[in-house]
N, C-alpha and C. Protein backbone atom coordinates (compact mmCIF):
# COMPACT_ATOMS: atom_id res chain seq x y z
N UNK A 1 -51.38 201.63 -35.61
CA UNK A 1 -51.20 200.37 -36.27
C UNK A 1 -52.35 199.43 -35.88
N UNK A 2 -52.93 199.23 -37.16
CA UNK A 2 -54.50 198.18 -36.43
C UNK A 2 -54.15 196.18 -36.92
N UNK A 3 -52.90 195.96 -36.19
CA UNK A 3 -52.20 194.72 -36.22
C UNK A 3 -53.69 193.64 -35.55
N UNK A 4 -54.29 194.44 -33.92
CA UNK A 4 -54.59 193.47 -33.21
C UNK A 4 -56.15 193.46 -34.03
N UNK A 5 -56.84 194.42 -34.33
CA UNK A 5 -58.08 194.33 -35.43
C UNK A 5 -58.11 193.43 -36.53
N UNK A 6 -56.62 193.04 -37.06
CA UNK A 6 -57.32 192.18 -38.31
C UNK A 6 -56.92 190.70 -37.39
N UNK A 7 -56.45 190.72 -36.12
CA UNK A 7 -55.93 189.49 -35.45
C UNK A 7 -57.57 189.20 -34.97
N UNK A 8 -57.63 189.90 -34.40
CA UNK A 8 -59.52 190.25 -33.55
C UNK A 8 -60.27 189.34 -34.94
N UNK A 9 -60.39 189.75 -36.16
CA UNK A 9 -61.37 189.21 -37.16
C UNK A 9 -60.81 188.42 -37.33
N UNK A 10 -59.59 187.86 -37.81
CA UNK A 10 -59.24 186.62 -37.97
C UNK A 10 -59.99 185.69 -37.03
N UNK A 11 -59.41 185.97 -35.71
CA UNK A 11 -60.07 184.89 -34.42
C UNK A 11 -61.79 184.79 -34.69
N UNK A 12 -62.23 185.99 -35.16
CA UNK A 12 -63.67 185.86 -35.13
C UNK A 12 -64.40 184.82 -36.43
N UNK A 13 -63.30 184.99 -37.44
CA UNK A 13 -63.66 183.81 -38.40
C UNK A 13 -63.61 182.40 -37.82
N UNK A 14 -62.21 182.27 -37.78
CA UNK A 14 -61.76 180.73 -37.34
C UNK A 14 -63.33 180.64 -35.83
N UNK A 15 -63.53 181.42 -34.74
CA UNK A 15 -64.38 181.12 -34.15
C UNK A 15 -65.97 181.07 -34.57
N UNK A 16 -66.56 181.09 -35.61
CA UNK A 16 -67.29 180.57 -36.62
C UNK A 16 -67.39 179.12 -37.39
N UNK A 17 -66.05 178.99 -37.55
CA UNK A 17 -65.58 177.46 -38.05
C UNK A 17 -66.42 176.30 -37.84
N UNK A 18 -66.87 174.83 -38.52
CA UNK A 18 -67.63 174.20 -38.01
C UNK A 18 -66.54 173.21 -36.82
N UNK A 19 -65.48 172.83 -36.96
CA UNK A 19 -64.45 172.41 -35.94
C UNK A 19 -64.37 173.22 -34.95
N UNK A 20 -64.56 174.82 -34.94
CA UNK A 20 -64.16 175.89 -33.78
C UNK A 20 -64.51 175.05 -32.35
N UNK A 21 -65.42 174.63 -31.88
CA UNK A 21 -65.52 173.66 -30.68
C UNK A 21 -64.42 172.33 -30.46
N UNK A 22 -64.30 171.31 -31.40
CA UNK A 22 -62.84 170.71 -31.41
C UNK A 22 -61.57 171.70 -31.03
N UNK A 23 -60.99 172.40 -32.03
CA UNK A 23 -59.93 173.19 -31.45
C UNK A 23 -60.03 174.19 -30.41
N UNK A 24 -61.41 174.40 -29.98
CA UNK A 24 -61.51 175.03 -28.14
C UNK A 24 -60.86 174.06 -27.51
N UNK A 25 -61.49 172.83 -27.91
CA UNK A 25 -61.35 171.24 -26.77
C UNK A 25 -59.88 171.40 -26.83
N UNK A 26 -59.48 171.19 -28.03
CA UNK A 26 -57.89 170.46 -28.13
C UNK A 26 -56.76 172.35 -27.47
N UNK A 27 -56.83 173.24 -27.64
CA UNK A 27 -56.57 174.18 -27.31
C UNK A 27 -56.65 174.28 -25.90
N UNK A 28 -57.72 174.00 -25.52
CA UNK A 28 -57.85 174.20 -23.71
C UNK A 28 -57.16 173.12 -23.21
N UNK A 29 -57.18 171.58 -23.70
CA UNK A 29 -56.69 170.94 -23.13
C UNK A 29 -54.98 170.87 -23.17
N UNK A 30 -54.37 171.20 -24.03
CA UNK A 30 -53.38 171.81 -24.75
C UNK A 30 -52.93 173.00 -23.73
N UNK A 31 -53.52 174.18 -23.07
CA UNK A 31 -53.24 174.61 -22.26
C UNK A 31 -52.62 174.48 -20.92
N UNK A 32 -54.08 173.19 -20.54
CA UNK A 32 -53.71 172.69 -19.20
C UNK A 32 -52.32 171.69 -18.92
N UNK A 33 -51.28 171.51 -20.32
CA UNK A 33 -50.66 170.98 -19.81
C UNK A 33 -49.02 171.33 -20.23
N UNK A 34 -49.40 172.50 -21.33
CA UNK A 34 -47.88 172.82 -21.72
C UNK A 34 -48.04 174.13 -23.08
N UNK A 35 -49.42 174.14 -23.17
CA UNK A 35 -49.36 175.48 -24.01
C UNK A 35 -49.59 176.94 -23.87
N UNK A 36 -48.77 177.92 -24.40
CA UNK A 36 -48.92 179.15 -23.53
C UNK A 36 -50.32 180.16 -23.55
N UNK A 37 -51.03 179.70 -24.73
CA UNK A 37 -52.20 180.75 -24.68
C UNK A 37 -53.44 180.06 -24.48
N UNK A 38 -54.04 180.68 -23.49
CA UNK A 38 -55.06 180.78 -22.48
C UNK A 38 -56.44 180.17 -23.72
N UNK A 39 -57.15 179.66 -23.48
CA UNK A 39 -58.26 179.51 -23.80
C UNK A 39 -59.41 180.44 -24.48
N UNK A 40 -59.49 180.85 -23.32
CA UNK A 40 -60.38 182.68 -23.30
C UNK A 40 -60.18 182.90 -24.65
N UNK A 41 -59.33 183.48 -25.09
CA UNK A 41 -58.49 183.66 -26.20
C UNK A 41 -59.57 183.56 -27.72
N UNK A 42 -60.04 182.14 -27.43
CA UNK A 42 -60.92 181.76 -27.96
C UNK A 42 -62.56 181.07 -27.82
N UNK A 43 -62.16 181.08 -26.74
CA UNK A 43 -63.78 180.70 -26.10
C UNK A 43 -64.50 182.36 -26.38
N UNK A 44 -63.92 183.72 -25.76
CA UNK A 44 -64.57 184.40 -26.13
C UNK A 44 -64.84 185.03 -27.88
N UNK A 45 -64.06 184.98 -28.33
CA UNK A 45 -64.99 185.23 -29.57
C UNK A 45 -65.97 183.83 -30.27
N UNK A 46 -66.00 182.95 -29.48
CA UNK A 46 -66.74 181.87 -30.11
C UNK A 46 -68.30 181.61 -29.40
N UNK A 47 -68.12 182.88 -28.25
CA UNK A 47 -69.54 182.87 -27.92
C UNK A 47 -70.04 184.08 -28.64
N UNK A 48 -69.33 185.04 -28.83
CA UNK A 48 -69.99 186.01 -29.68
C UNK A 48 -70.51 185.64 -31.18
N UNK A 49 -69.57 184.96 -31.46
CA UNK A 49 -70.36 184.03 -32.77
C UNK A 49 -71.25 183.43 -32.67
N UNK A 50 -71.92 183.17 -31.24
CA UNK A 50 -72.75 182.02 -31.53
C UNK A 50 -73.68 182.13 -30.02
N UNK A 51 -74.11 183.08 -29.48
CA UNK A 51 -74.77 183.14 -28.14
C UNK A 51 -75.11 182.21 -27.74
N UNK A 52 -75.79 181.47 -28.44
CA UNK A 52 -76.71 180.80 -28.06
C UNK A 52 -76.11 179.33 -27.69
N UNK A 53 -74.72 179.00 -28.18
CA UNK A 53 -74.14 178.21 -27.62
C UNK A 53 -72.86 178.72 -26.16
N UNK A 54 -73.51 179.28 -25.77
CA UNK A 54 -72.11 180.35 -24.96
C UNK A 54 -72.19 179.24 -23.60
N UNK A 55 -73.20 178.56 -22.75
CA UNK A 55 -73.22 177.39 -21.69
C UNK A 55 -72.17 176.43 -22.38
N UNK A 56 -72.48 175.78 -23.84
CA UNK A 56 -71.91 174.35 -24.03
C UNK A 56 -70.13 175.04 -24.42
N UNK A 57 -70.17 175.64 -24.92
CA UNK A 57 -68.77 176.29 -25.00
C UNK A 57 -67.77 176.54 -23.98
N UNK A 58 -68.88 176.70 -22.33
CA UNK A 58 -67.65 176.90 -21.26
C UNK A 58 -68.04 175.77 -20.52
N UNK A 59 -68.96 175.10 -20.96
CA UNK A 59 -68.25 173.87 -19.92
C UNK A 59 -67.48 172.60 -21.65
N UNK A 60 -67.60 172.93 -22.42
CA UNK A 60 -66.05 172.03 -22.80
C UNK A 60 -65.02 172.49 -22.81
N UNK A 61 -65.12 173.85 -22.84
CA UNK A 61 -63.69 174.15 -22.00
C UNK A 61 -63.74 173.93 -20.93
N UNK A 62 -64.35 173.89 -20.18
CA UNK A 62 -64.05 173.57 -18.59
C UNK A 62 -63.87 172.07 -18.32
N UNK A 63 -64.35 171.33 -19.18
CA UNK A 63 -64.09 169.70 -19.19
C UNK A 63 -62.78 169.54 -19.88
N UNK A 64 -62.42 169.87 -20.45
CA UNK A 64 -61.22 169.82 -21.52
C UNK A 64 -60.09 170.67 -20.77
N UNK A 65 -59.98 171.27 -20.03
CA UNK A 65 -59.15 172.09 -19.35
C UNK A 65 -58.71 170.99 -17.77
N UNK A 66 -59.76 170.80 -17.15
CA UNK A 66 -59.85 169.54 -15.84
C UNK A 66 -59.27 168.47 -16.26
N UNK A 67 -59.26 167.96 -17.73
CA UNK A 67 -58.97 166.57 -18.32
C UNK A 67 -57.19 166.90 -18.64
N UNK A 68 -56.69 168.17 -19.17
CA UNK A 68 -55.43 168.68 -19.20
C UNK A 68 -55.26 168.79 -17.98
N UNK A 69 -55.57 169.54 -17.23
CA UNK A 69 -54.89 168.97 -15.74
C UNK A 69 -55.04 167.97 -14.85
N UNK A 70 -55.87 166.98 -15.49
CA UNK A 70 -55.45 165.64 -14.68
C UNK A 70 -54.07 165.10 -14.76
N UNK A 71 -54.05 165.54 -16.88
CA UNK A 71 -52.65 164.62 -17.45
C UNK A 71 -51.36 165.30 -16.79
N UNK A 72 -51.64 166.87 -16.43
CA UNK A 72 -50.58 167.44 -16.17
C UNK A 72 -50.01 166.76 -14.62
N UNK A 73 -51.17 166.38 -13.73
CA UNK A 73 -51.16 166.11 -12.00
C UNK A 73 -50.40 165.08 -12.69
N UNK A 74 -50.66 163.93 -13.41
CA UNK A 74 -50.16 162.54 -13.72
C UNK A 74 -48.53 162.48 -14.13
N UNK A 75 -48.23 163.69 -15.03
CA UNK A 75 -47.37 163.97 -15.53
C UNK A 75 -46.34 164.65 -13.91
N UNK A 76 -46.67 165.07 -13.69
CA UNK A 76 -45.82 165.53 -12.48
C UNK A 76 -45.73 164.60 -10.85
N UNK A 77 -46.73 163.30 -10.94
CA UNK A 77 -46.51 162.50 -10.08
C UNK A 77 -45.84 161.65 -10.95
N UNK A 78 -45.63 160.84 -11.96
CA UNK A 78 -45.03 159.89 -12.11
C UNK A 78 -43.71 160.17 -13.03
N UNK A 79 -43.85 161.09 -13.76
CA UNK A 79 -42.90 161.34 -14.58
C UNK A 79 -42.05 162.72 -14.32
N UNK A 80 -42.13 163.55 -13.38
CA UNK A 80 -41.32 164.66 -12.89
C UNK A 80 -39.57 164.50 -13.09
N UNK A 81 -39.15 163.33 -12.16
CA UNK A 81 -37.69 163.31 -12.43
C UNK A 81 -37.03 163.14 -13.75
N UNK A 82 -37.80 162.48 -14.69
CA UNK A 82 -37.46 162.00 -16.23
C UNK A 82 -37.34 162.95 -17.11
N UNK A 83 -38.91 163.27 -16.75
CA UNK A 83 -39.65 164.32 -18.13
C UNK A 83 -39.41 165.99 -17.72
N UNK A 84 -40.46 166.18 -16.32
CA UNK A 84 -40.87 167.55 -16.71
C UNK A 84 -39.44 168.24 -15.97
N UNK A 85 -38.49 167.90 -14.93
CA UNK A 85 -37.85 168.72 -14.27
C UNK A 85 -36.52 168.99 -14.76
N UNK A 86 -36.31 168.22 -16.54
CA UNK A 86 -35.34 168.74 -17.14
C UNK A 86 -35.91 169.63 -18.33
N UNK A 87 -37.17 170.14 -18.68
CA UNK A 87 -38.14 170.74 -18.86
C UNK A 87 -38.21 171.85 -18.34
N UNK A 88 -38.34 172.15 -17.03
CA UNK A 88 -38.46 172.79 -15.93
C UNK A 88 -36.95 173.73 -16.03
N UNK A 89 -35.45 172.98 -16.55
CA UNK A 89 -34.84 173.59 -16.12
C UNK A 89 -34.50 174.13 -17.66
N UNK A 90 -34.72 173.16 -18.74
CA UNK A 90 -34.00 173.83 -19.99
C UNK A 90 -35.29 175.25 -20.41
N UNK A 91 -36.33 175.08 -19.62
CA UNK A 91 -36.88 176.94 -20.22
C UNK A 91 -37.25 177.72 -19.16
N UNK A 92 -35.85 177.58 -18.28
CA UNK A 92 -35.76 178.61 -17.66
C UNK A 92 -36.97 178.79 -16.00
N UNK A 93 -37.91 177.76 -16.06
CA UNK A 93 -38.70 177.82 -14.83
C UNK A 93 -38.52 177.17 -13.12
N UNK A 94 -37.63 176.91 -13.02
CA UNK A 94 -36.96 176.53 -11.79
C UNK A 94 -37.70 177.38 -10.66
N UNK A 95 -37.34 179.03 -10.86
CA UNK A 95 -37.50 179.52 -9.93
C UNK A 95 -39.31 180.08 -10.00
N UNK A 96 -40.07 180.21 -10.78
CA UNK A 96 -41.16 179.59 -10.94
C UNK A 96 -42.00 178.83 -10.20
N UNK A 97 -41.27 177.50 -10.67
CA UNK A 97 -41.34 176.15 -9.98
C UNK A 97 -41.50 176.52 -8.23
N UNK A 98 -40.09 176.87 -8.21
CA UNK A 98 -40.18 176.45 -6.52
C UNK A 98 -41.07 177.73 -5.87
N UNK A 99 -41.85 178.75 -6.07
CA UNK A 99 -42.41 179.62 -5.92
C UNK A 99 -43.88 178.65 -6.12
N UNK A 100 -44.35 178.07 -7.41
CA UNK A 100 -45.73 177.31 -7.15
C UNK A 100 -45.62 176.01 -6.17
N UNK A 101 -44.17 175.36 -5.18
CA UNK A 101 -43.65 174.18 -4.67
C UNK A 101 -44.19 175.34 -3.53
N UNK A 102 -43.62 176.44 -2.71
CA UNK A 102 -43.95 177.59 -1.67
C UNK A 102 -45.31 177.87 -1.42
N UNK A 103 -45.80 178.22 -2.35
CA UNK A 103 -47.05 178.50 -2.49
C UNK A 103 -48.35 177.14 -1.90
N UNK A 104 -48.03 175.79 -2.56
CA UNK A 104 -48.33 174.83 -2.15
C UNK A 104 -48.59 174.29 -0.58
N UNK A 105 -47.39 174.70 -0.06
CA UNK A 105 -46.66 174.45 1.09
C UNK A 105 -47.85 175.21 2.33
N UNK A 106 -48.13 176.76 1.77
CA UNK A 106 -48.45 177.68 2.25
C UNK A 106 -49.89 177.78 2.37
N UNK A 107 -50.74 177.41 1.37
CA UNK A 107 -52.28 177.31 1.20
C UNK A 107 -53.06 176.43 0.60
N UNK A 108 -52.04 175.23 0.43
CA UNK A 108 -52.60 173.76 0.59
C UNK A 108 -53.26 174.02 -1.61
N UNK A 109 -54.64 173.23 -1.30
CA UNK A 109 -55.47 172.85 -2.40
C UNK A 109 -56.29 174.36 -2.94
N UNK A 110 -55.96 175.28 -2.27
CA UNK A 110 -56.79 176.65 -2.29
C UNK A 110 -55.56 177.41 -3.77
N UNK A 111 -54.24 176.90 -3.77
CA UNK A 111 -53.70 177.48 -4.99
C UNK A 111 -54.42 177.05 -6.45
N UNK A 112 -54.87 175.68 -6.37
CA UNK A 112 -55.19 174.87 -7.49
C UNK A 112 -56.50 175.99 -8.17
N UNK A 113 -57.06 175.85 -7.12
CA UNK A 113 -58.44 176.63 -7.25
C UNK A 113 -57.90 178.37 -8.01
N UNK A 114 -56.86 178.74 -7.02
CA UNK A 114 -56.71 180.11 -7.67
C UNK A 114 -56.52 180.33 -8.99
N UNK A 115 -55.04 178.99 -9.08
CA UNK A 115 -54.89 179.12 -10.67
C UNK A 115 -55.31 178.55 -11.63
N UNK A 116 -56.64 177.76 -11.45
CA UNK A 116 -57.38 177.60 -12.29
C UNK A 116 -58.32 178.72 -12.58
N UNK A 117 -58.76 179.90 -11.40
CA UNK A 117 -59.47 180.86 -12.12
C UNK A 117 -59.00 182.08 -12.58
N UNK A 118 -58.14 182.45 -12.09
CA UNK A 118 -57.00 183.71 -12.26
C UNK A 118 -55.80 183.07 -13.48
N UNK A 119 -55.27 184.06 -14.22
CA UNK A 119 -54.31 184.11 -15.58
C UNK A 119 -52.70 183.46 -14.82
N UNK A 120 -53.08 182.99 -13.53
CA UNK A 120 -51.52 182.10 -13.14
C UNK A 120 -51.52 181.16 -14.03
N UNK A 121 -50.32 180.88 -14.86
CA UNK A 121 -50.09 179.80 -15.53
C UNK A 121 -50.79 178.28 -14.82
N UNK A 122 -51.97 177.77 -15.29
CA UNK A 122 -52.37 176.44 -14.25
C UNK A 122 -51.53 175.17 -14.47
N UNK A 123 -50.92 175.46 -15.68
CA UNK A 123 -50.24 173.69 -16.26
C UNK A 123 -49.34 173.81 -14.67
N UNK A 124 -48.57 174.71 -14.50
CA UNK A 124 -47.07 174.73 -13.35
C UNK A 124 -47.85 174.07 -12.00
N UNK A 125 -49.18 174.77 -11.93
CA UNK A 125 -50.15 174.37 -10.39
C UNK A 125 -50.21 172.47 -10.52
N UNK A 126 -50.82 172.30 -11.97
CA UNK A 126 -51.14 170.64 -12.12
C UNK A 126 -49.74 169.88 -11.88
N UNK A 127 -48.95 170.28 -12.33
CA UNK A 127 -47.97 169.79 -12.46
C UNK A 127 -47.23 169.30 -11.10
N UNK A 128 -47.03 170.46 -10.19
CA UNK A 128 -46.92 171.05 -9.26
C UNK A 128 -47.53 169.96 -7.93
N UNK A 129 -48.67 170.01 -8.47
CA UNK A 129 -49.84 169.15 -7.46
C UNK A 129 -49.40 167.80 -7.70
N UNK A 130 -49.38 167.40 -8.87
CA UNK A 130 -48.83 166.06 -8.85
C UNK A 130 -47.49 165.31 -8.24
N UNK A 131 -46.54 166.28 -8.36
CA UNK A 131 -45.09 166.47 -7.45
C UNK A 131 -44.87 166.44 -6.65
N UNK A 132 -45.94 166.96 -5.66
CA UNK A 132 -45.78 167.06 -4.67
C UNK A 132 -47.31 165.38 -3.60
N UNK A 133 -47.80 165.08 -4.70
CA UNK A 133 -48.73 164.11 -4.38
C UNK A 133 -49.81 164.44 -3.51
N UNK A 134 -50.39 165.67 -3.88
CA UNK A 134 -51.68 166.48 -3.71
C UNK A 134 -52.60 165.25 -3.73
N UNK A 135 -53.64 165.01 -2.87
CA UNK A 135 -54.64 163.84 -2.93
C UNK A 135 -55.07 164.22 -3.89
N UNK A 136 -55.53 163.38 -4.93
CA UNK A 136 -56.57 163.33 -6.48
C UNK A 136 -57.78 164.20 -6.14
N UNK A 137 -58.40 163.83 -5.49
CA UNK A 137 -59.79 164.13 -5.84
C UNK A 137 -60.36 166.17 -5.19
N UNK A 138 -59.18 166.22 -4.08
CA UNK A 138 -59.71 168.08 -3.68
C UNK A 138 -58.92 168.58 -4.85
N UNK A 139 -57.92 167.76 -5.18
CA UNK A 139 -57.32 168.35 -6.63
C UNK A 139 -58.36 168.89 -7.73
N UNK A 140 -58.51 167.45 -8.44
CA UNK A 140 -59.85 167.56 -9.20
C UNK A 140 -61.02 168.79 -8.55
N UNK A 141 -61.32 168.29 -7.92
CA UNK A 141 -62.52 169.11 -7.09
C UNK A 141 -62.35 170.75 -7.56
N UNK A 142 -60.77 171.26 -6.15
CA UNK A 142 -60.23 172.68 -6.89
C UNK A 142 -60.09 172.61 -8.60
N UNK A 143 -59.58 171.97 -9.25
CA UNK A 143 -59.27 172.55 -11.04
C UNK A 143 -60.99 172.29 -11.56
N UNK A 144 -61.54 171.48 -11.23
CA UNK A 144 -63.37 171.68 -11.65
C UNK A 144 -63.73 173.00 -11.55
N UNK A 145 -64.03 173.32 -10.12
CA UNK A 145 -64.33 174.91 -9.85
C UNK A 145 -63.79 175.79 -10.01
N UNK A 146 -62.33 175.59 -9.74
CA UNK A 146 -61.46 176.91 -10.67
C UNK A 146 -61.73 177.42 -12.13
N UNK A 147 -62.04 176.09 -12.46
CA UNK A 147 -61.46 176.29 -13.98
C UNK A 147 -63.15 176.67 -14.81
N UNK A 148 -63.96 176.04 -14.34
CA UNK A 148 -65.48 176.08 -14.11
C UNK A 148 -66.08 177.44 -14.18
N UNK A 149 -65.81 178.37 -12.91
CA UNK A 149 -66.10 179.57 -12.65
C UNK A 149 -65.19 180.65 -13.70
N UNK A 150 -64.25 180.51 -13.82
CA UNK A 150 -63.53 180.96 -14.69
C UNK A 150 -63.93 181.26 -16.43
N UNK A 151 -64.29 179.57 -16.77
CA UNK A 151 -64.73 179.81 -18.31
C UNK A 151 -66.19 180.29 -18.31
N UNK A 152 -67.40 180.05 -17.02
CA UNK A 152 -68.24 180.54 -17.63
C UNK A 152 -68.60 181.91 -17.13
N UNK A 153 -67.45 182.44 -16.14
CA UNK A 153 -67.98 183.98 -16.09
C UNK A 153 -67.17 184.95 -17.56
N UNK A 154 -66.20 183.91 -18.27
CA UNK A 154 -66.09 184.90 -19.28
C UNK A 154 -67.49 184.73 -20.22
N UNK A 155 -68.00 183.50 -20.31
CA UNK A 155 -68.81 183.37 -21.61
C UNK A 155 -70.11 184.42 -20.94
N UNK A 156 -70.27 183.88 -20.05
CA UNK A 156 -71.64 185.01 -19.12
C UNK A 156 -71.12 186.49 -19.61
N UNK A 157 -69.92 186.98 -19.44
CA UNK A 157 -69.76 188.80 -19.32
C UNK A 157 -70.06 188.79 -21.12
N UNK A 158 -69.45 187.63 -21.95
CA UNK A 158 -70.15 187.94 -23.31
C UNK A 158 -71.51 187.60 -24.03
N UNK A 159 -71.73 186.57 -23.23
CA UNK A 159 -73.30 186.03 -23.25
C UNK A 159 -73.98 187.58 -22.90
N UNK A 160 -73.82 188.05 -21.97
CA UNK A 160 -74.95 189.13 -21.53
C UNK A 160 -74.13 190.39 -21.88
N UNK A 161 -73.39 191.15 -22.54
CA UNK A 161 -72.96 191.92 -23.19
C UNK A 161 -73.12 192.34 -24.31
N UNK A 162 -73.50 191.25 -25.01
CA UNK A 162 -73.49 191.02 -26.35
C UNK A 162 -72.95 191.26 -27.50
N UNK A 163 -74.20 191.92 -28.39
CA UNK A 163 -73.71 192.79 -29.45
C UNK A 163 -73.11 194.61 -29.12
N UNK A 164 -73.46 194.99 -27.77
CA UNK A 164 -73.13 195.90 -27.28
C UNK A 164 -71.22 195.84 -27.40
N UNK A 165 -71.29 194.15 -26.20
CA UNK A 165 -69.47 194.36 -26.02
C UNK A 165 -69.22 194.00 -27.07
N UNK A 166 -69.48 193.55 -28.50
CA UNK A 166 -68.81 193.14 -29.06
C UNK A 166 -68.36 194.58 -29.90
N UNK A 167 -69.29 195.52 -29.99
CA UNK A 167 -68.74 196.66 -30.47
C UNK A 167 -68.12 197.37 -30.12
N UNK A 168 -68.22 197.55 -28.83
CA UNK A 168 -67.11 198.04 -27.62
C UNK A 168 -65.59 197.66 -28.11
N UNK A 169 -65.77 196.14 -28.79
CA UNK A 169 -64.46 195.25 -28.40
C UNK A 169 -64.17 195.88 -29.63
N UNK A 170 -64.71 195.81 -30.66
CA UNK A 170 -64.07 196.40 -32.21
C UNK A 170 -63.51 197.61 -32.17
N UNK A 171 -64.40 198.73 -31.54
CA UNK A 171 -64.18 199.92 -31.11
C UNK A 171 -62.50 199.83 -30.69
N UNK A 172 -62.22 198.94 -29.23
CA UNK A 172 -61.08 199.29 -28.32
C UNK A 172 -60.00 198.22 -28.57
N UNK A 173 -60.27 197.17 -29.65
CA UNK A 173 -59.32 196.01 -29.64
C UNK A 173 -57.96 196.32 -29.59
N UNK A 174 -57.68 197.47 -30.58
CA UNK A 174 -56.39 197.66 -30.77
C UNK A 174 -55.64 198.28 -29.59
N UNK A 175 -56.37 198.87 -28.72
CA UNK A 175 -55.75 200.21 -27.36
C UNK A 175 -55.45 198.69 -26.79
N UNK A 176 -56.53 198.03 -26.65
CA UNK A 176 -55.92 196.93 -25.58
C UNK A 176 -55.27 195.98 -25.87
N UNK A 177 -55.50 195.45 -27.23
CA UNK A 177 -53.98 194.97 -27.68
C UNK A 177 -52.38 195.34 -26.61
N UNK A 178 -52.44 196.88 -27.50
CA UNK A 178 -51.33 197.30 -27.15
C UNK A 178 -50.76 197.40 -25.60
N UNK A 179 -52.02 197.96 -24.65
CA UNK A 179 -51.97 197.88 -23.42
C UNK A 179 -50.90 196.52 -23.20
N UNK A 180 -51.81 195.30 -23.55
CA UNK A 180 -51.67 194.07 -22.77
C UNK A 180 -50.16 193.09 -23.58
N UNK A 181 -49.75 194.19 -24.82
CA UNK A 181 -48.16 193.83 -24.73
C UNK A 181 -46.98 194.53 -24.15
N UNK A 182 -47.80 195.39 -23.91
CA UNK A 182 -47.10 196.49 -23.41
C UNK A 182 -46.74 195.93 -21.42
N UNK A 183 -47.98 195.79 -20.93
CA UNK A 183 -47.88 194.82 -19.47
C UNK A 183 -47.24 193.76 -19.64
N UNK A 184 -47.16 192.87 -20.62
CA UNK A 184 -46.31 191.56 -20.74
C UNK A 184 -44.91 192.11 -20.55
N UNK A 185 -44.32 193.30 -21.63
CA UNK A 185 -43.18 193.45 -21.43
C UNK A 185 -42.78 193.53 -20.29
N UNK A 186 -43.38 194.64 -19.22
CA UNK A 186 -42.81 195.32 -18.16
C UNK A 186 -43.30 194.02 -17.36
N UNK A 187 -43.78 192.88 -17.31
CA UNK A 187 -43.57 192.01 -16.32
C UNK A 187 -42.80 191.25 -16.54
N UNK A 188 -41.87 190.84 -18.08
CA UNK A 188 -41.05 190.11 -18.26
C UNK A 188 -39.77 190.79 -17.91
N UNK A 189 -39.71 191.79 -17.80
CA UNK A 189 -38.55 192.73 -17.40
C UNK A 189 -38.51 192.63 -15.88
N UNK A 190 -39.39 192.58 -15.14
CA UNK A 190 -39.63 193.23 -13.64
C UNK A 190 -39.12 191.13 -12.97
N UNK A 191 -40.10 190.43 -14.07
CA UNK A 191 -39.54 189.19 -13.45
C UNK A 191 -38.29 188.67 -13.71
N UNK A 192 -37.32 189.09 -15.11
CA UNK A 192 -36.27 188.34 -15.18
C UNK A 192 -35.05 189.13 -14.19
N UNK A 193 -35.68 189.96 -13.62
CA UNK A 193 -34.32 190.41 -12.95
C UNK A 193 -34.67 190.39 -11.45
C-alpha cells in the first residue's frame, strides 16, 4: 500500500508553496506549545525543495519553536492551576506530567535541552519548566540549543545528502512509513498499560 508516497509528495508540494516558510513558523511554534506533529515533518522536505535555503529554514524553526516555548514556560508559570492542569488531566497526561515534574527534580535545566533535541514531547518540558519556576534565561538558553542543534542537524543531514537522500527517501518512504506506525503502536500499547 503506497498511502505514505502520495503523503511524501503531497508534503513535497505544500513544501514548495510560497507561504511554506509561514506555516513552518506557525507549525513549529504551534508545536512548542500544544501541537502533536513535530516540525521536521516539514522543515525536511522544505529543504529538499529548496537547498539553498536549508540555514534560513532551521533557524526559523528554531526561532519559532524557542518563541513556542517561551509561551508554553509562561503558560505553565502563570496559568497551570486554571488552564493547563485540567488539560493535563482531561487527555489523559498526569502521569506523563509527573514523570517530566521527576525528571526535572533529577537533572535540573539539562532535560529542557534534551527535549528540545530528542522526539520527547518539548511543549510537556516548557510547560513543565514554567511550573515548576525554572529561572528564564538557562531555560531559554537550554530550548535555544536544544532546539537549535536539533533543526539544523536535520536540515544539514538533507542539505548535504541531497538529491542522493532524497531518492533514497522516495525509494524507502513507504517501509518507513510503516515501520514508524507500526513503533507508535507498540509504544502506545507498552505505555498505556
Amino acid at each position: 500500500m503506497k498511502i505514505f508516497s502520495s503523503l511524501y509528495e503531497w508534503t513535497l508540494k505544500w513544501a514548495k508553496h510560497k507561504f511554506a516558510p509561514v506555516i513552518l513558523a506557525v507549525l513549529t511554534f504551534a508545536e512548542s506549545v500544544f501541537f502533536p506533529i513535530p516540525p521536521d515533518v516539514l522543515l525536511a522536505p522544505m529543504v529538499l525543495a529548496n537547498r539553498k535555503k536549508a540555514w534560513f529554514y532551521a533557524s526559523l524553526t528554531t526561532v519559532s519553536s524557542v518563541i513556542g516555548g517561551v509561551v508554553g514556560y509562561y503558560l505553565g508559570f502563570w496559568m497551570f492551576e486554571p488552564l493547563i492542569q485540567p488539560l493535563i488531566t482531561e487527555f489523559g497526561y498526569q502521569e506523563r506530567f509527573n514523570t517530566a515534574i521527576s525528571w526535572f527534580e533529577q537533572w535540573g535545566v539539562w532535560v529542557v535541552f534534551l527535549a528540545g533535541f530528542s522526539p520527547i514531547p518539548y511543549k510537556l518540558f516548557t510547560v513543565s519548566a514554567g511550573f515548576l519556576h525554572m529561572l528564564f534565561w538557562p531555560f531559554l538558553l537550554a530550548s535555544a540549543v536544544g532546539r537549535g542543534l536539533r533543526f539544523f542537524l536535520v536540515a544539514g543531514i538533507i542539505y548535504y545528502g541531497g538529491e542522493t537522500m532524497e531518492q533514497k527517501l522516495r525509494q524507502w518512504i513507504d517501509t518507513i512509513g510503516w515501520v514508524i506506525v507500526v513503533l507508535i503502536v507498540i509504544a502506545y500499547f507498552l505505555l498505556s498499560n
